[in-house]
Every structure is written in structure tokens, then in C-alpha cells.
N, C-alpha and C. Protein backbone atom coordinates (compact mmCIF):
# COMPACT_ATOMS: atom_id res chain seq x y z
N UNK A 1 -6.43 7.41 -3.49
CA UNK A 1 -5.84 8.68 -3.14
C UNK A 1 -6.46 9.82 -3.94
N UNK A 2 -6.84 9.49 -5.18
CA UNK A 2 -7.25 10.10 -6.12
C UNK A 2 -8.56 10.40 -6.48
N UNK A 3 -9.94 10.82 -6.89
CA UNK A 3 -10.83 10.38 -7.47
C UNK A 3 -10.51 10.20 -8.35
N UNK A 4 -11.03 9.01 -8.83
CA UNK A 4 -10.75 8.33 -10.54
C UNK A 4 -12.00 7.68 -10.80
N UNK A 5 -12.16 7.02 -12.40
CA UNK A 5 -13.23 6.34 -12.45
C UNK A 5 -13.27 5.32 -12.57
N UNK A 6 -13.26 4.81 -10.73
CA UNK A 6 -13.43 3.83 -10.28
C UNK A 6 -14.56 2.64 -10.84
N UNK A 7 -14.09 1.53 -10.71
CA UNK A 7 -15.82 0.96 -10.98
C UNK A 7 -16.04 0.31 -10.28
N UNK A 8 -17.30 -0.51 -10.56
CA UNK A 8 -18.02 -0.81 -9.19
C UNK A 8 -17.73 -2.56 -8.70
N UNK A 9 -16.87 -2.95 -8.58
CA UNK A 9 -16.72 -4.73 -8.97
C UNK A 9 -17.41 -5.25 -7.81
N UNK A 10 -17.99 -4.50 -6.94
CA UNK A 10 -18.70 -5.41 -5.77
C UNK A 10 -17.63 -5.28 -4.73
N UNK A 11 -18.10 -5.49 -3.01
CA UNK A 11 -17.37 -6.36 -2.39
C UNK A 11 -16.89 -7.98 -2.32
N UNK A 12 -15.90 -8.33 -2.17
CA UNK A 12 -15.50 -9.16 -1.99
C UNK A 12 -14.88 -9.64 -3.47
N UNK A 13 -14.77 -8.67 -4.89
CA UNK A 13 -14.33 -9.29 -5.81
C UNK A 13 -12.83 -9.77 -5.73
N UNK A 14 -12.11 -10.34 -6.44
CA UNK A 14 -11.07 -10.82 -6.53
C UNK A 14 -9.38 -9.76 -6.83
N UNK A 15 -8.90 -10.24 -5.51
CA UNK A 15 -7.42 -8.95 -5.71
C UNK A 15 -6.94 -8.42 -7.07
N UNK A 16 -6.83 -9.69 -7.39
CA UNK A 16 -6.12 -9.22 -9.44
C UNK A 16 -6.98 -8.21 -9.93
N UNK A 17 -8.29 -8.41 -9.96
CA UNK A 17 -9.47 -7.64 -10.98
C UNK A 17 -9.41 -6.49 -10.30
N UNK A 18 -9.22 -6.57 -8.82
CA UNK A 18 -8.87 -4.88 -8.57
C UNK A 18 -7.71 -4.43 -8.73
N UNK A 19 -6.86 -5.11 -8.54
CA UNK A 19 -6.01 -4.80 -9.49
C UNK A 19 -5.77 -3.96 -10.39
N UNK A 20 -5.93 -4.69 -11.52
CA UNK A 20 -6.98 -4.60 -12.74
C UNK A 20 -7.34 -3.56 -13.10
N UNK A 21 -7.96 -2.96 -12.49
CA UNK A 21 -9.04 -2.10 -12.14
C UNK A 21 -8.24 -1.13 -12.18
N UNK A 22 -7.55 -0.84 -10.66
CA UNK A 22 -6.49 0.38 -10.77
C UNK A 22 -5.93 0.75 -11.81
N UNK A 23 -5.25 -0.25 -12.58
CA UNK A 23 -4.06 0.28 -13.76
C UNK A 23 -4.81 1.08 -14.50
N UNK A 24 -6.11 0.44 -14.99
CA UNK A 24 -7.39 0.89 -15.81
C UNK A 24 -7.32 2.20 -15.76
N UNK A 25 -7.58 2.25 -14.29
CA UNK A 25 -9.27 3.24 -14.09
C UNK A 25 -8.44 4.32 -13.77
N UNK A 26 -7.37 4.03 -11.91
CA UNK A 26 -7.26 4.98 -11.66
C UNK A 26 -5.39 5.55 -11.44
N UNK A 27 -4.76 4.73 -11.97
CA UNK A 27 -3.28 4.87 -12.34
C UNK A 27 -3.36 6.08 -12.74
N UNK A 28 -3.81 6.11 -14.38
CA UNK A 28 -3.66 7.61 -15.10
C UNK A 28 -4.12 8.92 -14.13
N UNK A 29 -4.71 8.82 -13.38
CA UNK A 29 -5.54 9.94 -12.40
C UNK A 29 -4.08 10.19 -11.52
N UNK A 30 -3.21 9.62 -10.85
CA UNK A 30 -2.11 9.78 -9.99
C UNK A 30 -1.43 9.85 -10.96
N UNK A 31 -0.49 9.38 -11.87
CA UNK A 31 0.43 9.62 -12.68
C UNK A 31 0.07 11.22 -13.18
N UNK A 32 -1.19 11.71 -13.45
CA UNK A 32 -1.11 13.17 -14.21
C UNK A 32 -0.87 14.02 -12.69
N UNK A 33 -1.24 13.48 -12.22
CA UNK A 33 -1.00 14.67 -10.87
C UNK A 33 0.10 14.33 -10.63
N UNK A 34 1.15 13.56 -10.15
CA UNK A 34 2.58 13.71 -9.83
C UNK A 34 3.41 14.14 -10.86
N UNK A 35 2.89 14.08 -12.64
CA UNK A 35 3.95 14.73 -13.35
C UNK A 35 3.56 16.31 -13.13
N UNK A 36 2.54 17.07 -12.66
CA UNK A 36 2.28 18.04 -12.37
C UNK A 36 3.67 18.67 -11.65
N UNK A 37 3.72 17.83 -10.38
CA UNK A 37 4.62 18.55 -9.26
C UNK A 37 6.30 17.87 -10.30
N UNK A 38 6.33 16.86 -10.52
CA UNK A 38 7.44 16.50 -11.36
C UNK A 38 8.36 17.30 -11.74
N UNK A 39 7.43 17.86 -13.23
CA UNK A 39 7.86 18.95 -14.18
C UNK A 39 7.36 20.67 -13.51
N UNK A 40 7.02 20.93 -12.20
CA UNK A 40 7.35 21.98 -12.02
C UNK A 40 8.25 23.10 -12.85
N UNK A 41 8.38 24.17 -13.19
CA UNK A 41 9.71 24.94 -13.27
C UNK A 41 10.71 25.29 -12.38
N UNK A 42 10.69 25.16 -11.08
CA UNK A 42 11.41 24.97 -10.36
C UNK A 42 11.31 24.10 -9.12
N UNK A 43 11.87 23.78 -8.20
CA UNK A 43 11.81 23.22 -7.13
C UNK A 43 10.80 23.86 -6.02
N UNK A 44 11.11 25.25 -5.87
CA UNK A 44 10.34 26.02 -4.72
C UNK A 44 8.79 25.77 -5.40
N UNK A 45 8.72 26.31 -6.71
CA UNK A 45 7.55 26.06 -6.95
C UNK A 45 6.62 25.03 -7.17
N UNK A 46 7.69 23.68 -7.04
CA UNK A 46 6.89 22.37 -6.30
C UNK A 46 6.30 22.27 -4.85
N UNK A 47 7.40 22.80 -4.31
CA UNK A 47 7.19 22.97 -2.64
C UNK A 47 5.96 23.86 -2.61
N UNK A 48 6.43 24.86 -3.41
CA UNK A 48 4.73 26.13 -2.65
C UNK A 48 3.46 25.32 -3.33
N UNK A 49 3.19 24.21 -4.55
CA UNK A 49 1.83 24.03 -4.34
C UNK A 49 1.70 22.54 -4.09
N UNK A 50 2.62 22.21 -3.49
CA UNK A 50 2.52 20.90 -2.89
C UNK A 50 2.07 21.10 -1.34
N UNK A 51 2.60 22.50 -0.94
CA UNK A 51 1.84 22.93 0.68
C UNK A 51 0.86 23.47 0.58
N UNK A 52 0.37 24.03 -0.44
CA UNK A 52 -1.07 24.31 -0.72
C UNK A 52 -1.92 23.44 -0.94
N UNK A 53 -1.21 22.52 -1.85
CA UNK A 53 -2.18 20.88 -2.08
C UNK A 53 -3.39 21.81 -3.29
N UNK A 54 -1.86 22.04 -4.30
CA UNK A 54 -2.80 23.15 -5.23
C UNK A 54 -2.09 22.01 -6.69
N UNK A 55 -3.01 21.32 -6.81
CA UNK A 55 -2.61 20.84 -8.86
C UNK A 55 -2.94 21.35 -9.80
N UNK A 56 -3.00 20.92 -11.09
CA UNK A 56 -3.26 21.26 -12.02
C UNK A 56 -4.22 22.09 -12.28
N UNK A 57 -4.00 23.81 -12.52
CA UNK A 57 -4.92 24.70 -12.62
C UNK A 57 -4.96 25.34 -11.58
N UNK A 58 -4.43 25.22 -10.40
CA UNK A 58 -4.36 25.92 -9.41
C UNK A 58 -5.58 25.43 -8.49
N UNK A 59 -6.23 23.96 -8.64
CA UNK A 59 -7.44 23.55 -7.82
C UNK A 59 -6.70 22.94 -7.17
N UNK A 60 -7.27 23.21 -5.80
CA UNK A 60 -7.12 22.02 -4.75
C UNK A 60 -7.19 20.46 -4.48
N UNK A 61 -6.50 19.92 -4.29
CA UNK A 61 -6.52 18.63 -4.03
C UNK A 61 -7.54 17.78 -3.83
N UNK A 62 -8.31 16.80 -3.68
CA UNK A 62 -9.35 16.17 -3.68
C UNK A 62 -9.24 16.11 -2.07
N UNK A 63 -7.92 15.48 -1.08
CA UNK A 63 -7.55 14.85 0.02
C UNK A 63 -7.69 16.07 0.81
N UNK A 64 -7.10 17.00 0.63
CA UNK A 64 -6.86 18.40 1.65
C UNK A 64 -8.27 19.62 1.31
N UNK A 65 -8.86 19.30 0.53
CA UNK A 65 -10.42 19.99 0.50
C UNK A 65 -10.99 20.66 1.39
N UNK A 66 -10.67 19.82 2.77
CA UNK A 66 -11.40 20.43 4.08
C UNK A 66 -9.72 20.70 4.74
N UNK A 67 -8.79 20.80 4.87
CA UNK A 67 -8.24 21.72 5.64
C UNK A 67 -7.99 22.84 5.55
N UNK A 68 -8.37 23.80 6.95
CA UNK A 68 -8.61 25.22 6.64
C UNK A 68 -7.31 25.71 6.05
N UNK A 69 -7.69 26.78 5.80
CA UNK A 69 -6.98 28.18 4.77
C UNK A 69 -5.52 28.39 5.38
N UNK A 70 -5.87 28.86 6.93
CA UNK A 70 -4.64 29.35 7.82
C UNK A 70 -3.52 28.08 7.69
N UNK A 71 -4.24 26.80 8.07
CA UNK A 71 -3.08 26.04 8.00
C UNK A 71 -2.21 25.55 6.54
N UNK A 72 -3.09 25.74 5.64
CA UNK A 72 -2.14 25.54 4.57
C UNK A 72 -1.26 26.95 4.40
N UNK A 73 -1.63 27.93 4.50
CA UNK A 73 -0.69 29.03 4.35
C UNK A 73 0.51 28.92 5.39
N UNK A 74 0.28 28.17 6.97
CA UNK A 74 1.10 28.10 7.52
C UNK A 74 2.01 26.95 7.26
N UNK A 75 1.47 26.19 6.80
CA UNK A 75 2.59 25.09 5.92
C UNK A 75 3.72 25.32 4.88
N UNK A 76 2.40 26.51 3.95
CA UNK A 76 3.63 26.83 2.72
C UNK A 76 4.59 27.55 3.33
N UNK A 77 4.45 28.42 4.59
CA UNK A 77 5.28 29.06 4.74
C UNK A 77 6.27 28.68 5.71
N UNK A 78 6.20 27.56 6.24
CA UNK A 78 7.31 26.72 6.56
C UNK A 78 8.28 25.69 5.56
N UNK A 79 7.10 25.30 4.77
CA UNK A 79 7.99 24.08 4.11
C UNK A 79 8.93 25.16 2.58
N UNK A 80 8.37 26.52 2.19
CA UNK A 80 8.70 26.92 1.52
C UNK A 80 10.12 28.01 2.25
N UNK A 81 10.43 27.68 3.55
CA UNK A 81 11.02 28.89 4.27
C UNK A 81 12.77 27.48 4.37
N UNK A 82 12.29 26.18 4.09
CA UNK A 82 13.06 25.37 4.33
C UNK A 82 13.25 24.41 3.19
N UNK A 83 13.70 25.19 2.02
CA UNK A 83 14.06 24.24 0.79
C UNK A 83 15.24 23.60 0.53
N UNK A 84 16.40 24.36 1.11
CA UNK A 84 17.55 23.69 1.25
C UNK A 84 17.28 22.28 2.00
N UNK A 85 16.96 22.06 3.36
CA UNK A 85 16.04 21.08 4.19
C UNK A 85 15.69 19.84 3.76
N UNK A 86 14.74 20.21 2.94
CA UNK A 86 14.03 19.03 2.11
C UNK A 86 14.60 18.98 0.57
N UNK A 87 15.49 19.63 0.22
CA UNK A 87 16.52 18.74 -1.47
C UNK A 87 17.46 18.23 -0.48
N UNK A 88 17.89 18.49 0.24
CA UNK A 88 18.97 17.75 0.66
C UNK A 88 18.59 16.15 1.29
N UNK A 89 17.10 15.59 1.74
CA UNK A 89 16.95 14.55 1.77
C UNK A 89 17.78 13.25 0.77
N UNK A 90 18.27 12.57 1.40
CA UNK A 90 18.32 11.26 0.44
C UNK A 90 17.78 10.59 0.06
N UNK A 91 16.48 10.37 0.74
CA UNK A 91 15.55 9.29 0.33
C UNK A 91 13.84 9.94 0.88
N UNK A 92 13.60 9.18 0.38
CA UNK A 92 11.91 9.40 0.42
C UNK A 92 11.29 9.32 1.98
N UNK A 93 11.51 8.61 2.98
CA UNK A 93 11.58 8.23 3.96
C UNK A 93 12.18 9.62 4.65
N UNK A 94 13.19 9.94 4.36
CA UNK A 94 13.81 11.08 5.05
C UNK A 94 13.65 12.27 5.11
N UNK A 95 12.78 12.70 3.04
CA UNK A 95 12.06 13.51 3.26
C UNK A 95 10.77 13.55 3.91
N UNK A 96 9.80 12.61 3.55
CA UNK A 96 9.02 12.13 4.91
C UNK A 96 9.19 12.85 6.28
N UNK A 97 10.17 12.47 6.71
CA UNK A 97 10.54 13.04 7.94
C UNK A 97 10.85 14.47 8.01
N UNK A 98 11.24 15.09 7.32
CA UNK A 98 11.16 16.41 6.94
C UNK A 98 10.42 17.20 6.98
N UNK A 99 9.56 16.40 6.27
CA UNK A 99 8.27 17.10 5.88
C UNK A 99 7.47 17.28 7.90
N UNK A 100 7.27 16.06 8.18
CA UNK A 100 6.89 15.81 9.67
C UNK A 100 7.46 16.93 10.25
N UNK A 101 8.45 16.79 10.80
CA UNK A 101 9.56 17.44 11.50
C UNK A 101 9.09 18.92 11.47
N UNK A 102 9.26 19.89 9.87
CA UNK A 102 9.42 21.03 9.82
C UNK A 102 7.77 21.45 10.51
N UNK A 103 6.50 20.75 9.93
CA UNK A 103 5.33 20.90 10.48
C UNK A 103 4.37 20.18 11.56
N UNK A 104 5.49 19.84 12.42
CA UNK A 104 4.92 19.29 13.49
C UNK A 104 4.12 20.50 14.29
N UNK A 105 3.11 20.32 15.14
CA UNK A 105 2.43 21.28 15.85
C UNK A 105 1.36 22.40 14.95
N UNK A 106 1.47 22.50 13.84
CA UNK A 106 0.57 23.05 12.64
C UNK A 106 -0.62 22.09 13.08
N UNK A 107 -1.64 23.29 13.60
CA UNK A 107 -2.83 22.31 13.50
C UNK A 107 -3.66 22.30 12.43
N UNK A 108 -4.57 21.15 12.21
CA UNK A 108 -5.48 20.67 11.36
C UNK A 108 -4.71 20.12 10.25
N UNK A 109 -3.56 19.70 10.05
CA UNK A 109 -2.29 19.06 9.62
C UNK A 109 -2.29 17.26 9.87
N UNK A 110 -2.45 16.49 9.38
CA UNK A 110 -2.29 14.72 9.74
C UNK A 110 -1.39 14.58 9.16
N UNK A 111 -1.40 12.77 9.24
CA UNK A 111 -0.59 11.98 8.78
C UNK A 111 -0.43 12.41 6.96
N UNK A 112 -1.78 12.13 6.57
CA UNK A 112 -2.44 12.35 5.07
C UNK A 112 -1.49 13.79 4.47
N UNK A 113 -1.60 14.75 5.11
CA UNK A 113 -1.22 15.67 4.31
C UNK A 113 0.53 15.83 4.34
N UNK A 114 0.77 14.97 5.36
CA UNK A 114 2.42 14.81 5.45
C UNK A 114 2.51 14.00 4.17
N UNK A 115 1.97 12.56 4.26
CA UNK A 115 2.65 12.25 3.00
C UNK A 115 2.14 12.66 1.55
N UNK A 116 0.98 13.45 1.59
CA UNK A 116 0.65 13.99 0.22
C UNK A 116 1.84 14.83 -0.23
N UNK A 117 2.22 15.33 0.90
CA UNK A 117 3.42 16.61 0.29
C UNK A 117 4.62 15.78 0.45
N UNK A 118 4.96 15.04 1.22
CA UNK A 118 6.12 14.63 0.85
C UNK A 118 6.50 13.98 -0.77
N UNK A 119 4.91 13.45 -1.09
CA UNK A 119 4.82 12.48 -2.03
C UNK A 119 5.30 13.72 -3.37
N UNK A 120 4.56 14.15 -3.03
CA UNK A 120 4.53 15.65 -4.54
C UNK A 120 5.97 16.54 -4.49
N UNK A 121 6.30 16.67 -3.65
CA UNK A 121 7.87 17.13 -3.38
C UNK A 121 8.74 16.22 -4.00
N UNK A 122 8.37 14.58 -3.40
CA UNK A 122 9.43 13.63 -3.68
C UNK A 122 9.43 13.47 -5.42
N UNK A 123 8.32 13.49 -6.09
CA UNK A 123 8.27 13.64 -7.62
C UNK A 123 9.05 14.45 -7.99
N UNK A 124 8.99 15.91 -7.34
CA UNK A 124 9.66 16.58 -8.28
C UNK A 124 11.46 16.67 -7.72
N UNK A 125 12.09 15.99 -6.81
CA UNK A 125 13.05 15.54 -6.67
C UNK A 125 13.75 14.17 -7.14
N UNK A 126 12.91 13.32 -7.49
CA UNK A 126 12.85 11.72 -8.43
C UNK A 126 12.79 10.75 -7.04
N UNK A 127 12.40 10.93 -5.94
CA UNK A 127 12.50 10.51 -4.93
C UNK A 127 11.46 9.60 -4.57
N UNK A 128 11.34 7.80 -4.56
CA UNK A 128 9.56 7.79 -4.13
C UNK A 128 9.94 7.13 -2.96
N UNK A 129 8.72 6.48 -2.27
CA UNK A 129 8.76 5.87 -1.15
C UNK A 129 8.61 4.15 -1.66
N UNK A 130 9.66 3.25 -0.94
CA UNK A 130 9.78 2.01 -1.13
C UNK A 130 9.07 1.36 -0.04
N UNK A 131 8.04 1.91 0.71
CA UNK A 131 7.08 0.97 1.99
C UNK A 131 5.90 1.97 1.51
N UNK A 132 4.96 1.49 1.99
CA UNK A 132 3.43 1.82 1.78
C UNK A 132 3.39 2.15 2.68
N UNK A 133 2.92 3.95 2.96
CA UNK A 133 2.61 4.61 4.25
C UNK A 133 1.18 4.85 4.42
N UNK A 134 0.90 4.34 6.22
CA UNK A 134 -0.21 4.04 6.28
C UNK A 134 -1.16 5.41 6.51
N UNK A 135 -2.12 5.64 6.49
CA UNK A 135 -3.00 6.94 7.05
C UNK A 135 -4.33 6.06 7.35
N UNK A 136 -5.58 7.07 7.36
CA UNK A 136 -6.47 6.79 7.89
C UNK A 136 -7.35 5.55 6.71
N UNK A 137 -7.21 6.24 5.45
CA UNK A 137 -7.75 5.38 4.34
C UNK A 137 -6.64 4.12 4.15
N UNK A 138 -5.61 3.84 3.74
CA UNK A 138 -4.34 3.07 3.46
C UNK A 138 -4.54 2.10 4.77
N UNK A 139 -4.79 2.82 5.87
CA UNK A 139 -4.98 1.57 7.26
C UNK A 139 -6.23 0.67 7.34
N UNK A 140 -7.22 1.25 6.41
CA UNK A 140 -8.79 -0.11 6.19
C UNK A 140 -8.01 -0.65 5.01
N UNK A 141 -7.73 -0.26 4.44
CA UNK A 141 -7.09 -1.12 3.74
C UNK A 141 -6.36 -2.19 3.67
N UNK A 142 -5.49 -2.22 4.66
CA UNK A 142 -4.14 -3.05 4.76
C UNK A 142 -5.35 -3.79 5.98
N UNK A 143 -5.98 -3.38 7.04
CA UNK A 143 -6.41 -4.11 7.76
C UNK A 143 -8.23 -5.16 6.96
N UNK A 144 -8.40 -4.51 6.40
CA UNK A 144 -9.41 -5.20 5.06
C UNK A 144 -8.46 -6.62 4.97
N UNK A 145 -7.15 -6.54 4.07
CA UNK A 145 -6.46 -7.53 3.88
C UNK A 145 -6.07 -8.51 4.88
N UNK A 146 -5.99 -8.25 5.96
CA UNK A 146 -5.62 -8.81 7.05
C UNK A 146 -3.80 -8.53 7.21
N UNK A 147 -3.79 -7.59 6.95
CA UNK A 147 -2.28 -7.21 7.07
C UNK A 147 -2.02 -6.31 8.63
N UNK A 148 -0.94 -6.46 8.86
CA UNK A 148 -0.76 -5.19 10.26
C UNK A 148 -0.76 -4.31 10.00
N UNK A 149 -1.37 -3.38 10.71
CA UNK A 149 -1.57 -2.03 10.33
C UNK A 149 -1.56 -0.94 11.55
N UNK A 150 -0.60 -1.22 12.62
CA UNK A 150 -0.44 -0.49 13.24
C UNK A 150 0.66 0.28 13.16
N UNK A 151 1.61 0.36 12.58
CA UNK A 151 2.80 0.95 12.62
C UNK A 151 3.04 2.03 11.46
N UNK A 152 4.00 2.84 11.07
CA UNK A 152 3.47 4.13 10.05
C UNK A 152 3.65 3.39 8.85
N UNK A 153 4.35 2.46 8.58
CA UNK A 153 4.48 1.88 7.17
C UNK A 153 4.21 0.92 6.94
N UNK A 154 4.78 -0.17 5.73
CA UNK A 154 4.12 -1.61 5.75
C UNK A 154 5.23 -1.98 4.41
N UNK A 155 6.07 -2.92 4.91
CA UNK A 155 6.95 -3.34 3.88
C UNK A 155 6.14 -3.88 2.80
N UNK A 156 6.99 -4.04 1.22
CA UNK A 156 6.07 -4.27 0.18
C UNK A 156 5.84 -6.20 0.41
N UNK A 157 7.13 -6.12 0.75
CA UNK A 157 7.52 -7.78 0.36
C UNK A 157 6.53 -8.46 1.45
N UNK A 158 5.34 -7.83 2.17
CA UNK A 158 4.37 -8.54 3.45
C UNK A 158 3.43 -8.52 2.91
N UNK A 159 2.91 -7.82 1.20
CA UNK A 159 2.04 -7.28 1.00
C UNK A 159 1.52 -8.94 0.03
N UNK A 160 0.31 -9.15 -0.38
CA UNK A 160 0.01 -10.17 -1.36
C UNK A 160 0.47 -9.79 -2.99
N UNK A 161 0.72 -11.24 -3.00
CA UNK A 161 1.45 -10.93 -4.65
C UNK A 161 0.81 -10.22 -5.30
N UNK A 162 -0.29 -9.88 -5.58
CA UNK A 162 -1.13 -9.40 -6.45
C UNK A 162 -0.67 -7.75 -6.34
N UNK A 163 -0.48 -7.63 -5.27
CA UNK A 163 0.10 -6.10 -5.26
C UNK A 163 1.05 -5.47 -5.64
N UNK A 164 2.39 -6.76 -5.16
CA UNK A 164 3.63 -6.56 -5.45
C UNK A 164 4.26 -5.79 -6.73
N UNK A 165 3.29 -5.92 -8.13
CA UNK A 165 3.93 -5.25 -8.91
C UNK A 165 3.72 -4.14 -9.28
N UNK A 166 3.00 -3.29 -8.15
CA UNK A 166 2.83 -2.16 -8.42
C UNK A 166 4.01 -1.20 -7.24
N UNK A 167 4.35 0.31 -7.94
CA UNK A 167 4.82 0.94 -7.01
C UNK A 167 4.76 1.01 -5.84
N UNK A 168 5.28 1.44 -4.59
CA UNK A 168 4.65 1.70 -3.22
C UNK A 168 3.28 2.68 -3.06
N UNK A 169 4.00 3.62 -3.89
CA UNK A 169 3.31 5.15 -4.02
C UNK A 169 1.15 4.50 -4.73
N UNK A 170 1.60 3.62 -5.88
CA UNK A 170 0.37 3.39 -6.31
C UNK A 170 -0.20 2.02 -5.47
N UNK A 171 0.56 1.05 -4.74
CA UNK A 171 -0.47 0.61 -3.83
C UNK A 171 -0.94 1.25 -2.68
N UNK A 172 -0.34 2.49 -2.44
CA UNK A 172 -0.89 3.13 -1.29
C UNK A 172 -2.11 3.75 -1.63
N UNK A 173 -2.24 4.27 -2.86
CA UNK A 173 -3.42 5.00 -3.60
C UNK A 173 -4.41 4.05 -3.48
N UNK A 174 -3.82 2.19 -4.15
CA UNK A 174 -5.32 1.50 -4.22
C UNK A 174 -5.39 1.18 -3.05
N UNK A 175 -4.94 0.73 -1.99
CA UNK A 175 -5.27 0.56 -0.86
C UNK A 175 -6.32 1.50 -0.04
N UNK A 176 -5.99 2.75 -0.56
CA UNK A 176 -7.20 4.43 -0.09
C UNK A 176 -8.32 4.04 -1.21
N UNK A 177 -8.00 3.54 -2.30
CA UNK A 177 -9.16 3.57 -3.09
C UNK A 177 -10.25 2.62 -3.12
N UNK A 178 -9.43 1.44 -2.81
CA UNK A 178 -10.65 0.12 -2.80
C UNK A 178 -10.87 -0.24 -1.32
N UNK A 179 -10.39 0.17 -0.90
CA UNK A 179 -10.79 0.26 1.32
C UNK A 179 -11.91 -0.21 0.77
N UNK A 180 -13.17 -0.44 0.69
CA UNK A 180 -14.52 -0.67 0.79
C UNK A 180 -14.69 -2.19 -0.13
N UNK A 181 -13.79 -2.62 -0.96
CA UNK A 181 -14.14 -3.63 -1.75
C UNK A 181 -13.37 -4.49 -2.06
N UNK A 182 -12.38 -4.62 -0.57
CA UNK A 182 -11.03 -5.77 -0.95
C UNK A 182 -11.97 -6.73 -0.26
N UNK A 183 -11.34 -8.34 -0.64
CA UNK A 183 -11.90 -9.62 -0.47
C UNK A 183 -11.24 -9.47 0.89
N UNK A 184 -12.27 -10.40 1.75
CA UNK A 184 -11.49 -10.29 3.51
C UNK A 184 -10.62 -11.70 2.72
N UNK A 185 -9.53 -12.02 3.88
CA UNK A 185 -8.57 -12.79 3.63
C UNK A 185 -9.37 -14.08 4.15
N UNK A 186 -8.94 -15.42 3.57
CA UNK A 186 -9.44 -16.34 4.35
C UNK A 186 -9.15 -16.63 5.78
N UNK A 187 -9.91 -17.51 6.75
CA UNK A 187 -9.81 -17.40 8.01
C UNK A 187 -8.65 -18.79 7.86
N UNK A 188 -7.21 -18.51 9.05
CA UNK A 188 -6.22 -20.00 9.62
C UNK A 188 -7.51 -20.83 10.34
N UNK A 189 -7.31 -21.95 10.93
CA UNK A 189 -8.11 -22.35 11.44
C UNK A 189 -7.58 -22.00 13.07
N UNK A 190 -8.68 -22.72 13.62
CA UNK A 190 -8.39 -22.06 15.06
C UNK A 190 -8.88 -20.15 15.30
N UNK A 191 -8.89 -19.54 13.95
CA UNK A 191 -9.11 -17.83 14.06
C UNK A 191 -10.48 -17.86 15.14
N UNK A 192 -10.39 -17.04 15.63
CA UNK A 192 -11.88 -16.10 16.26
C UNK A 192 -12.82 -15.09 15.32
N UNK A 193 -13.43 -15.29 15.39
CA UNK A 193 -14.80 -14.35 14.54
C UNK A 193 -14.06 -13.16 15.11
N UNK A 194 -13.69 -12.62 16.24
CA UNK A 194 -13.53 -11.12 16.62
C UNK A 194 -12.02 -10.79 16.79
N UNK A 195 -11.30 -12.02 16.64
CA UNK A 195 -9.74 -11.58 16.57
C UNK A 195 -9.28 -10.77 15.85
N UNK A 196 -8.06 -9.60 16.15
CA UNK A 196 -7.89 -8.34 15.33
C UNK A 196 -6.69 -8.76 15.29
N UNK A 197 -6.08 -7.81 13.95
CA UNK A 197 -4.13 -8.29 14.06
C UNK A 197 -3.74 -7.46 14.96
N UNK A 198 -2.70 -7.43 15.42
CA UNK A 198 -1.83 -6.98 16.45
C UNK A 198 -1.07 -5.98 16.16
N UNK A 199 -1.51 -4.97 16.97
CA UNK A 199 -0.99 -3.61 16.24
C UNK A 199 0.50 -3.37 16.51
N UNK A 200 0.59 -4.16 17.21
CA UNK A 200 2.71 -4.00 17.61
C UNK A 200 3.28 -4.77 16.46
N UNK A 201 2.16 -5.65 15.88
CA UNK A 201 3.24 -7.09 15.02
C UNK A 201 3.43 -6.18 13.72
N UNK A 202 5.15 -5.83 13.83
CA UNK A 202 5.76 -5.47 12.52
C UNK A 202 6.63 -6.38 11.46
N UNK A 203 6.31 -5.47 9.96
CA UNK A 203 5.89 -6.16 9.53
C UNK A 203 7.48 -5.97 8.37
């Protein structure tokens, strides 16, 4: 989710060592950016640079880099026009939906920047997400593993042990981060060289 300093273990190295790897390399890189929006001084002023996708120093986000100008201004000025809205969520999931909801039809807007802001909002409310939400990076990922990956989320308890003891929030990060260097899963027998998982099979 982050740039961090990743290293290079090859494809196909072993889940743990990437693992491994994350806590290392690129944990600290997400942990300083969510205590950013965290410790805000206020709430609104989580919201206004969490719709800017503005951190530490007032730089832009690594993820939202290329979305134009207009639409983040038209974001802040929805998600910042509706703060009552989103504290009143109960859960992470709901702000999620919030977040969706208030900026649906905002173009040049995805999946990605819904949950970046929900994610940075939800910090500074104590709020995280308990399923791994999928996007464009998080979905080679989970499908790398041989996991389903058609649906918006992915329960933890489907995920391989090796993952399990990390947050939702930080296997969603390594899942965007090591997309290129998870071990494919071994083949059941009977598999097809070209068989894909099934994007309805939830999980």
C-alpha cells in the first residue's frame, strides 16, 4: 500500500519470510502514516487530508498521485460537508460504506481511494477493518495465493496461517505489496493448468 523498503526475496520465496519481510521492512512505513491521520487535532481535519490523500507534510499519497486535482477537491468537499455522517459509523465496514455512498459518481474516484480514506478516517476514529478489502493490487494478490477474489472483501479466517497474525488493514498492504512475489499455491490433483477460482465462490 505503501512504498517501503521492500526487499528483493525473489519470486516464489516462502509466505513466512515475506512475512517477515513486511514487519521488517514495510509495517513501520503504514503505521507512521495512519498515526498521522490518528493524532490529527481534530476530526474534520482528518477528513480534509484524508480526501486529499495529503500525509505527513502536506505530500500526497504514494496511491492517489495520479488522481486529478478537481476530483480530490470534489471529494474533500463532500466527505468534509458530511462529518456528522461518517463519526457516527459503528464500524469500519460501515464507514466504508459511507465513504462509497457519499462519493459515488465522483469521477476518477475507485475502489482504492474509497478504502484509503475510509482507512485514514477509520484511524483517526479507532475504527479498523476486520476483512481484507480487495482493490486492484490486494486482488493479484489474494488471486497469486489462490484465494477468491471476486467479491469486495475476503474473510481473515480463509486467509493462510502465515497471514493470520497480522491486522486486516496490514495484510491488505502486504497483499498490494508483494502481488509480484507470493509463492503460487500448490496444485489439488485433478487441477487444470488454466483453471481460475470462481469469482462467485465466497469466502
Amino acid at each position: 500500500m505503501n512504498a517501503c523498503a521492500k526487499p528483493s526475496p525473489g519470486r516464489g520465496a516462502k509466505l513466512e519470510a515475506l512475512v517477515r519481510s513486511y514487519k521488517t521492512d514495510c509495517r513501520p512505513t503504514l503505521r507512521e502514516r495512519l498515526d498521522f491521520f490518528k493524532f490529527r487535532p481534530s476530526f474534520k481535519e482528518a477528513v480534509s487530508s484524508a480526501a486529499l490523500a495529503k500525509g505527513k507534510g502536506g505530500k500526497r499519497l504514494p496511491h492517489q498521485r495520479h488522481i486529478r486535482r478537481v476530483a480530490l477537491k470534489k471529494a474533500h468537499s463532500l466527505l468534509t460537508g458530511n462529518l456528522k455522517r461518517l463519526r457516527s459509523s459503528s464500524s469500519f465496514d460501515k464507514l466504508h460504506d459511507q465513504v462509497v455512498a457519499i462519493l459515488k459518481g465522483v469521477k476518477w474516484l475507485g475502489c482504492l481511494y474509497y478504502y484509503d480514506s475510509a482507512l485514514h478516517i477509520g484511524a483517526n476514529l479507532g475504527k479498523w477493518p476486520h476483512k481484507v478489502y480487495l482493490h486492484r493490487g490486494t486482488r493479484k494478490g489474494a488471486k497469486a495465493l489462490g484465494l477468491p477474489h471476486g467479491d469486495q472483501a475476503i474473510k481473515v479466517d480463509c486467509l493462510p496461517s502465515e497471514l493470520r497474525d497480522l491486522p486486516a488493514h496490514e495484510i491488505e498492504d502486504f497483499l498490494c505489496i508483494f502481488k509480484k512475489d507470493l509463492p503460487k499455491p500448490p496444485k489439488a490433483s485433478g487441477d487444470r493448468e488454466d483453471a481460475k477460482p470462481n469469482p462467485r465462490l465466497r469466502c
